[in-house]
Protein backbone atom coordinates (compact mmCIF):
# COMPACT_ATOMS: atom_id res chain seq x y z
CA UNK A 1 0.00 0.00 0.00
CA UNK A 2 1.39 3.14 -1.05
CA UNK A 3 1.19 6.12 1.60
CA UNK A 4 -0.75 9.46 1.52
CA UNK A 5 0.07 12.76 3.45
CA UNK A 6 -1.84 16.18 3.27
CA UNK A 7 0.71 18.97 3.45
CA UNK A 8 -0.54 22.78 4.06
CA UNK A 9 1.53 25.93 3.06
CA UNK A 10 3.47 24.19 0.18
CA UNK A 11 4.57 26.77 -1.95
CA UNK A 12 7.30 28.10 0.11
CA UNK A 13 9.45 27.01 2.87
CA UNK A 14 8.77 24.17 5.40
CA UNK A 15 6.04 22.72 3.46
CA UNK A 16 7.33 22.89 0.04
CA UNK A 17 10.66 21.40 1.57
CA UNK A 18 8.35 18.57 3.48
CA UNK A 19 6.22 17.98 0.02
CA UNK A 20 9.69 17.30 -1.67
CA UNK A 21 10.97 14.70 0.82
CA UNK A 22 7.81 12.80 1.21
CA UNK A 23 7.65 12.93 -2.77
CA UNK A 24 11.51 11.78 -2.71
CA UNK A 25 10.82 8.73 -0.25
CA UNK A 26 7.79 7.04 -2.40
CA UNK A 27 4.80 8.78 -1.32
CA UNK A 28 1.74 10.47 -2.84
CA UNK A 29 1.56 13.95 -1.94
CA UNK A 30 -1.57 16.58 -1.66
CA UNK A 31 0.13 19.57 -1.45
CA UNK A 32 -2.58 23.01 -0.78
CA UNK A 33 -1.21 26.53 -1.17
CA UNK A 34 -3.34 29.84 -1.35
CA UNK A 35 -2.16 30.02 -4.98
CA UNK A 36 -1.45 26.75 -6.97
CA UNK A 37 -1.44 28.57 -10.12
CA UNK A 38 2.47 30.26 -9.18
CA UNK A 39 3.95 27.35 -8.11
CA UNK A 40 5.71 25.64 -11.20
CA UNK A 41 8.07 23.44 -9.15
CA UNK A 42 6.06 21.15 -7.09
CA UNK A 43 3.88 20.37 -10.63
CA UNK A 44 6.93 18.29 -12.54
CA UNK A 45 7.18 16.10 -9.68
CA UNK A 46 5.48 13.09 -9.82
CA UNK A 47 3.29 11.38 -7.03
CA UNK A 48 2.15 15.35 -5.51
CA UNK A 49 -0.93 16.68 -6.46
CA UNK A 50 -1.53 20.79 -5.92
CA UNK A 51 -4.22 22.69 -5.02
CA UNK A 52 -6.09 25.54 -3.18
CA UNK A 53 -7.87 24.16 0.46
């Protein structure tokens, strides 16, 4: 079974550093940010899905 987490704040700092290494290590990622449309970096990653909460 692959494994899910639900990361908040991801287009800068803590949580965009978090989103990579749980991306890194095998798992899916929903990453939320006030505004998914800027973020470019996060979206060429596989396994992490963006989004606005």
């Amino acid at each position: 079974m692959q494994k899910t987490i639900f990361i908040t704040g991801a287009s800068s700092g803590l949580g965009k550093a978090a989103a990579k290494l749980f991306q890194s290590k095998g798992w899916n990622v929903i990453a939320t940010m006030r505004n998914p449309e800027k973020e470019t970096g996060l979206n060429q990653l596989q396994n992490i899905t963006t989004g606005c909460p």
